[in-house]
N, C-alpha and C. Protein backbone atom coordinates (compact mmCIF):
# COMPACT_ATOMS: atom_id res chain seq x y z
N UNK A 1 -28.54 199.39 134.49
CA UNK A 1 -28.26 200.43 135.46
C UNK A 1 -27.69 201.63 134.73
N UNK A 2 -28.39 202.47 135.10
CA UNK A 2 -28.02 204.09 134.20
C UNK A 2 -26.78 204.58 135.15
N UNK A 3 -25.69 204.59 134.37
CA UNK A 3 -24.05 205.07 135.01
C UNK A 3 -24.18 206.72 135.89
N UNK A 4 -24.11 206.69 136.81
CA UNK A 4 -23.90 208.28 137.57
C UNK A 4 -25.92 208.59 138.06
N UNK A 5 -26.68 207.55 138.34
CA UNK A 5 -27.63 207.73 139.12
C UNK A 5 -27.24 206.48 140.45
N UNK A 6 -27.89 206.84 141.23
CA UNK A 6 -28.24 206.34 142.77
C UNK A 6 -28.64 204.38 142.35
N UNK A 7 -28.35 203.61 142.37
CA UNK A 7 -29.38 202.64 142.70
C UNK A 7 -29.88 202.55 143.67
N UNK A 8 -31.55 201.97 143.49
CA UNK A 8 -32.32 201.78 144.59
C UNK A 8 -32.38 199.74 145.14
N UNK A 9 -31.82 200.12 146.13
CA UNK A 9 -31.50 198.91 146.89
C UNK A 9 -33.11 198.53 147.84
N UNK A 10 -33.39 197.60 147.45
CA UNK A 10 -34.84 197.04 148.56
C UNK A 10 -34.43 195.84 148.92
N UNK A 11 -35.20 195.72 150.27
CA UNK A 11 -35.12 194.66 151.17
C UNK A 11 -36.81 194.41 151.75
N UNK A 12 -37.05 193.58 151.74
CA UNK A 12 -38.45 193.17 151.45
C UNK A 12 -38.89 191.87 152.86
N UNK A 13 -39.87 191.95 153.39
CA UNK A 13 -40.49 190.47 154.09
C UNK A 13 -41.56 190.37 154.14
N UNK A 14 -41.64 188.90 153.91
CA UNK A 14 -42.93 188.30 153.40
C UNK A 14 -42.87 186.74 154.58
N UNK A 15 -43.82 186.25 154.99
CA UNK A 15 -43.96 184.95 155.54
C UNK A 15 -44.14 183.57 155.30
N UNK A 16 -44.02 182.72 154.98
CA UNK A 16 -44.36 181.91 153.88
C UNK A 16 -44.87 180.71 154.81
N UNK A 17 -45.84 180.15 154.33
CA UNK A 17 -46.67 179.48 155.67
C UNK A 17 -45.60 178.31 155.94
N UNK A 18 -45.46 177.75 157.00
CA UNK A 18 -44.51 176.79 157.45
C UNK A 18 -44.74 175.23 156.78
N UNK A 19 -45.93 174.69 156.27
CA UNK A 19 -46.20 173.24 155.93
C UNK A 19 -46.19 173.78 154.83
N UNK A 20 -45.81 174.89 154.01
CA UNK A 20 -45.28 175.20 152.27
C UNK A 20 -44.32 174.92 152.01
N UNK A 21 -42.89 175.31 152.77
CA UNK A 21 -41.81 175.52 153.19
C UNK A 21 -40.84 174.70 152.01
N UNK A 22 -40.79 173.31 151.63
CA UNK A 22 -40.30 172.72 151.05
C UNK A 22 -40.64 172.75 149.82
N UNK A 23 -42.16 172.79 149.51
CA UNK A 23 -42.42 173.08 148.14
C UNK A 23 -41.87 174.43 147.51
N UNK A 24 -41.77 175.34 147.96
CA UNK A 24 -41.80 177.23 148.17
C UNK A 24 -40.01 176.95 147.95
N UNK A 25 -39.32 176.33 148.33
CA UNK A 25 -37.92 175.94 148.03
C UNK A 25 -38.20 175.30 146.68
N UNK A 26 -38.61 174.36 146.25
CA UNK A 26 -38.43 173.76 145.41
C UNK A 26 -38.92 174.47 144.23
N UNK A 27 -39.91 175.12 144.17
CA UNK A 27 -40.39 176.00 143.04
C UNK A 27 -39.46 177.04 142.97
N UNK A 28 -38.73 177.64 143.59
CA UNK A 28 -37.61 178.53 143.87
C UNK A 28 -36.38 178.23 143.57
N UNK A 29 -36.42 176.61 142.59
CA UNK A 29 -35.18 176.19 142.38
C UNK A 29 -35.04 176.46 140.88
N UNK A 30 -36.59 176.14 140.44
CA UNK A 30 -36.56 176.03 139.01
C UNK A 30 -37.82 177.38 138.53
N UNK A 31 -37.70 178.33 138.75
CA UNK A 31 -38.76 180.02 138.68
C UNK A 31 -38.73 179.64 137.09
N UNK A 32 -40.44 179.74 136.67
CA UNK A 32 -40.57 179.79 135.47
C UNK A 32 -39.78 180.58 134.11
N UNK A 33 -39.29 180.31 133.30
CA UNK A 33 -38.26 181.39 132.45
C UNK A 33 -38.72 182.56 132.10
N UNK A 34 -40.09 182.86 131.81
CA UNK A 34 -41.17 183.85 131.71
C UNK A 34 -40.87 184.92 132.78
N UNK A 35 -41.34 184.27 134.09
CA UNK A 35 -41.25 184.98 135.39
C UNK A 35 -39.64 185.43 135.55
N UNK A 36 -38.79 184.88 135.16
CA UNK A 36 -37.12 185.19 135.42
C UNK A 36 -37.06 186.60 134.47
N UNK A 37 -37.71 186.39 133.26
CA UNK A 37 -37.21 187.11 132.10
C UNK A 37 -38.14 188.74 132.37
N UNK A 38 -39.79 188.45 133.01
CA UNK A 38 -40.21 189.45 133.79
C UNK A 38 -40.09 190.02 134.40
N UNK A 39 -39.26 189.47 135.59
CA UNK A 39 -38.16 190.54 136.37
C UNK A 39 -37.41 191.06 136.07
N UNK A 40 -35.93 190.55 135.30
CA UNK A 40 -35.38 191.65 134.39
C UNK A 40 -35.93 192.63 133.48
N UNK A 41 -36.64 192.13 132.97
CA UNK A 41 -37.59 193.06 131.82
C UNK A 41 -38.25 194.66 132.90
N UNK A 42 -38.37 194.32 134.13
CA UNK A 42 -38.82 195.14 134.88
C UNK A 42 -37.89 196.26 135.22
N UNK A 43 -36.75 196.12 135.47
CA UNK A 43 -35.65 196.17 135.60
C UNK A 43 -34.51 195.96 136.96
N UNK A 44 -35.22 195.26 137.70
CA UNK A 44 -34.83 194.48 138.92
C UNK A 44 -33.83 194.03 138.66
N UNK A 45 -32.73 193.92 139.60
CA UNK A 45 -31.50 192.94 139.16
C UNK A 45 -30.93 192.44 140.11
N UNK A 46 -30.01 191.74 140.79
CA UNK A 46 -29.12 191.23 141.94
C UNK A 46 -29.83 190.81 142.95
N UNK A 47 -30.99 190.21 142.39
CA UNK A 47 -32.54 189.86 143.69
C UNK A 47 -32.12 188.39 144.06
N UNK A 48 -32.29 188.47 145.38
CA UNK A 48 -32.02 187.39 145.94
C UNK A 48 -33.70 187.48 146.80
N UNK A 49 -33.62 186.18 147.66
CA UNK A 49 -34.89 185.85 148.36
C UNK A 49 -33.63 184.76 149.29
N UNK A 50 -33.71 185.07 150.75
CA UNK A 50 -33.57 184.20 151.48
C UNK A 50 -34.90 183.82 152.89
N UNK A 51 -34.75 182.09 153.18
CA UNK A 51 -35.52 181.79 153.62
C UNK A 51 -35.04 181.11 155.32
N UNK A 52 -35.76 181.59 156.45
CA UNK A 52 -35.08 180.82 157.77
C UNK A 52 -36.37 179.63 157.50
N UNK A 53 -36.12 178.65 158.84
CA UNK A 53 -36.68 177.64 158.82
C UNK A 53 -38.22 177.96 159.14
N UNK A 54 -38.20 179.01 159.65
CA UNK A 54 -39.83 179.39 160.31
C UNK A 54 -40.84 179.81 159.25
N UNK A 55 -40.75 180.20 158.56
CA UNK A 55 -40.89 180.46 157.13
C UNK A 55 -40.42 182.07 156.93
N UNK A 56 -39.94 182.82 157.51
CA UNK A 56 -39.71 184.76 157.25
C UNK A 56 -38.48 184.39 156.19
N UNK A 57 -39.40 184.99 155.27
CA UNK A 57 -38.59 184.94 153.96
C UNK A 57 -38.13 186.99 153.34
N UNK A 58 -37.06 187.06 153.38
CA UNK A 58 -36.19 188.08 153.39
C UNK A 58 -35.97 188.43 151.99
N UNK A 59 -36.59 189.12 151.15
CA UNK A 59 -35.90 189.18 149.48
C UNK A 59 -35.47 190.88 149.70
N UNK A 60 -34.38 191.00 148.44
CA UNK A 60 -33.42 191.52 148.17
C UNK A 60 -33.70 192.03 146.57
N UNK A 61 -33.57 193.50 146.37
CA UNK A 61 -32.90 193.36 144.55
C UNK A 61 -32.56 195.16 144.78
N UNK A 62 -32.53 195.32 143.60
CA UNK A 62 -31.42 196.93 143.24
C UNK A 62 -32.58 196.85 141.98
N UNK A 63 -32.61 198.37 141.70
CA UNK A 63 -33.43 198.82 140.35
C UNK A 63 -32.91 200.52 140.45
N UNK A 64 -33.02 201.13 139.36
CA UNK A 64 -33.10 202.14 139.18
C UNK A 64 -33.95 202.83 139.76
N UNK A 65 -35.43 202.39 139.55
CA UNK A 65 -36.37 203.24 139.70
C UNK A 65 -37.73 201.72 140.27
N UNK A 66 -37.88 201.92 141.47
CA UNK A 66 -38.36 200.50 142.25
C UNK A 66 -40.40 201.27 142.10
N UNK A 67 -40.43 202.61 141.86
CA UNK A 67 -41.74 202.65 141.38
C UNK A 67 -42.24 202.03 140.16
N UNK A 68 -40.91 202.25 139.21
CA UNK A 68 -41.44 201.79 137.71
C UNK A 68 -41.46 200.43 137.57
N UNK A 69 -40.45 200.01 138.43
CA UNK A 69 -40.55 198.40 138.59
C UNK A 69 -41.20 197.52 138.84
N UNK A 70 -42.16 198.33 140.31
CA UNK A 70 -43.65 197.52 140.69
C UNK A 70 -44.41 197.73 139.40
N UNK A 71 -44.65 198.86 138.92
CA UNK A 71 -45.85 199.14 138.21
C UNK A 71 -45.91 198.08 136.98
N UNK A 72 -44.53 197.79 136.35
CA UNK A 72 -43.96 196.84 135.27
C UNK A 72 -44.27 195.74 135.53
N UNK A 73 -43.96 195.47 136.93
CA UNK A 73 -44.35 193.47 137.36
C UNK A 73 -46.10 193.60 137.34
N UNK A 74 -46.90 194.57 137.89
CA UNK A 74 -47.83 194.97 138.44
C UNK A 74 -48.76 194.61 137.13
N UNK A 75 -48.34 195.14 135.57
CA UNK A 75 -49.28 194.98 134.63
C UNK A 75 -49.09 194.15 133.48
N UNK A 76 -47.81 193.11 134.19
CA UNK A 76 -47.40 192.14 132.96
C UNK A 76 -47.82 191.12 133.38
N UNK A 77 -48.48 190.05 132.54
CA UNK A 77 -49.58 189.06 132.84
C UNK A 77 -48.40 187.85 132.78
N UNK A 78 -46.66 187.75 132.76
CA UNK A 78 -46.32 186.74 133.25
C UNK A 78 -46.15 187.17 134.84
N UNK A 79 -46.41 187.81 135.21
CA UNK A 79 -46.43 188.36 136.68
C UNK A 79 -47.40 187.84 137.31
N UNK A 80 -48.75 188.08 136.91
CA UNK A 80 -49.93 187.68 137.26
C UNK A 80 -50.13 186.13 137.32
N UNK A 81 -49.35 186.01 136.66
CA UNK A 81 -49.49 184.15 136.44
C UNK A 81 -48.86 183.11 137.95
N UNK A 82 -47.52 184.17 137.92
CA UNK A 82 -46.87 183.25 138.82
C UNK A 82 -47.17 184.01 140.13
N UNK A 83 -47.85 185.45 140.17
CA UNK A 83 -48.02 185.44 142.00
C UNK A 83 -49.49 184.65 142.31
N UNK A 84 -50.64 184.19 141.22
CA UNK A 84 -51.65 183.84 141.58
C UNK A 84 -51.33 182.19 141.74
N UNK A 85 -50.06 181.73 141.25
CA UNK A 85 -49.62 180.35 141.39
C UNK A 85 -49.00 180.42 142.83
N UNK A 86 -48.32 181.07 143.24
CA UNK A 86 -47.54 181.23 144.48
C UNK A 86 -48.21 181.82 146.08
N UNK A 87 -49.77 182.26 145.35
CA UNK A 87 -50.06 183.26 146.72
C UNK A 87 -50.61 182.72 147.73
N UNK A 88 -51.08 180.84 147.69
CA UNK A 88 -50.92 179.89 148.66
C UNK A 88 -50.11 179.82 149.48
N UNK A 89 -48.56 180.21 149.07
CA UNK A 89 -47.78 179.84 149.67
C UNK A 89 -47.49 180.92 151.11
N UNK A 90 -47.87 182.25 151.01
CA UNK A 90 -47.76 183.68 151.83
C UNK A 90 -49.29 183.41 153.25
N UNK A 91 -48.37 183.75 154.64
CA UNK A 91 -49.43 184.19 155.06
C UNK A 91 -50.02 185.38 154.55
N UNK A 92 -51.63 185.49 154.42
CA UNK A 92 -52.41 186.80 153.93
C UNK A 92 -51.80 188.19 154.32
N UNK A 93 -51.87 188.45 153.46
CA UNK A 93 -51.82 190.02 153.33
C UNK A 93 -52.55 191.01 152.83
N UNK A 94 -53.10 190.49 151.82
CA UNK A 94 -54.52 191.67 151.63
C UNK A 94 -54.08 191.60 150.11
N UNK A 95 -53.93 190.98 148.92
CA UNK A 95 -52.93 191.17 147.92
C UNK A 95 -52.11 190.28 147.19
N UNK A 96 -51.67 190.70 146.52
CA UNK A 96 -50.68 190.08 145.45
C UNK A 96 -49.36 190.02 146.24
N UNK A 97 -48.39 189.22 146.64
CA UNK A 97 -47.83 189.47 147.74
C UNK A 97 -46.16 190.21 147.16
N UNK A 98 -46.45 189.97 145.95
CA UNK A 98 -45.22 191.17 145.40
C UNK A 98 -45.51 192.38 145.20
N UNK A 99 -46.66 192.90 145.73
CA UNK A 99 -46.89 194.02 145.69
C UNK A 99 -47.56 194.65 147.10
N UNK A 100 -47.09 194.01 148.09
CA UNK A 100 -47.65 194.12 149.53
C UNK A 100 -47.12 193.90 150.41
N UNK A 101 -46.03 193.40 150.07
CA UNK A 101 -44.64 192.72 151.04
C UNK A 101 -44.55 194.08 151.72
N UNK A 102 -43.78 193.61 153.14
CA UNK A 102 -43.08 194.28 153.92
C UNK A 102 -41.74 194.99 153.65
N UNK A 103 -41.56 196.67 152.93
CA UNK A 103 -40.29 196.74 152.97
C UNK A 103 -39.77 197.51 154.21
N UNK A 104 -38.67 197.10 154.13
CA UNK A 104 -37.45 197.16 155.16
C UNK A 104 -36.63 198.95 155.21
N UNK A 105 -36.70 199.71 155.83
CA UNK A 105 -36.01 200.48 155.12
C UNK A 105 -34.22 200.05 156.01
N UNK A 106 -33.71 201.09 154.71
CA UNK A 106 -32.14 200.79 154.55
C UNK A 106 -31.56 201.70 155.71
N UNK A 107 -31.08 200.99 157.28
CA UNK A 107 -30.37 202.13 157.76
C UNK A 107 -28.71 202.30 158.27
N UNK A 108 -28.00 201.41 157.39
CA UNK A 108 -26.78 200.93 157.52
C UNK A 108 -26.12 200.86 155.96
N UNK A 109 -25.06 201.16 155.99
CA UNK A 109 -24.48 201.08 154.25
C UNK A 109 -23.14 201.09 154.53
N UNK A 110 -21.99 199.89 154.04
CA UNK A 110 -21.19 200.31 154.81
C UNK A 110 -20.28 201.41 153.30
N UNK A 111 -20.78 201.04 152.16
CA UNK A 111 -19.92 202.00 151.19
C UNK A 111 -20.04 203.20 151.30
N UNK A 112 -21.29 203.74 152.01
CA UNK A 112 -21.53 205.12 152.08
C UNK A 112 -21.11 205.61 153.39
N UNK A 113 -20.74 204.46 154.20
CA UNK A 113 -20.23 204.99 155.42
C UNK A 113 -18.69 205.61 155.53
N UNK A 114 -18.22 204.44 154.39
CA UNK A 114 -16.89 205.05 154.06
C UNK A 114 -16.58 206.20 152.87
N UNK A 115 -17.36 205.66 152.60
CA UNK A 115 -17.34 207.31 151.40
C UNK A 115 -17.30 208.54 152.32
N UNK A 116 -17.78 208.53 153.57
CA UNK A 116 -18.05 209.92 154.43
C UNK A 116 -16.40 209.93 154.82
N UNK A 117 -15.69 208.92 155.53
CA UNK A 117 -14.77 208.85 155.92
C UNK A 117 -13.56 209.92 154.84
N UNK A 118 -13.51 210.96 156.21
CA UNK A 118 -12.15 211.89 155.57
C UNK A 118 -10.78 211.50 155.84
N UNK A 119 -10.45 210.00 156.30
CA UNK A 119 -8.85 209.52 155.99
C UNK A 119 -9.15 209.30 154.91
């Protein structure tokens, strides 16, 4: 994270078919070291992925710059490896599903809410 720029905070949804559900956990326990080391390398960081029982799966991360970041996961072939291993698991979307997901936009913050605050 470059000191005195903005981070870019994303919030992301994706579906994950319901009779996957347990496997899609379990591969999520142990993410290939490649694929771990690809995301940082991207420069993604503080990414979380949470899952309800229905399958709406909710991911999370912060980057500097979330264009350069897709484009980075987008043309690195440990990327390619693990969304064409994983893309069973997504209802369709048209895609690679890390690059098609649903984002969320941000309309609540509470640090910036208080940062406004003049007490």
């Amino acid at each position: 994270m470059t000191k005195g720029l903005a981070v870019e905070r994303v919030c992301f949804q994706l579906q994950v078919k319901p009779d996957r559900l347990a496997e899609y956990r379990e591969r999520h326990a142990a993410v290939w070291p490649e694929m771990l080391q690809a995301i940082a390398d991207s420069g993604r960081h503080n990414y979380s992925l949470f899952l309800r029982a229905d399958g709406l799966l909710i991911g999370y991360y912060e980057t500097d710059d979330d264009a350069a970041s897709r484009a980075a996961l987008n043309d690195d072939p440990r990327t390619a490896a693990w969304e064409a291993d994983m893309a069973d698991f997504f209802v369709a979307l048209g895609g690679r599903p890390d690059q098609n997901s649903l984002q969320l936009p941000e309309i609540f913050n509470l640090e910036h809410q208080l940062a406004k605050d003049p007490s």
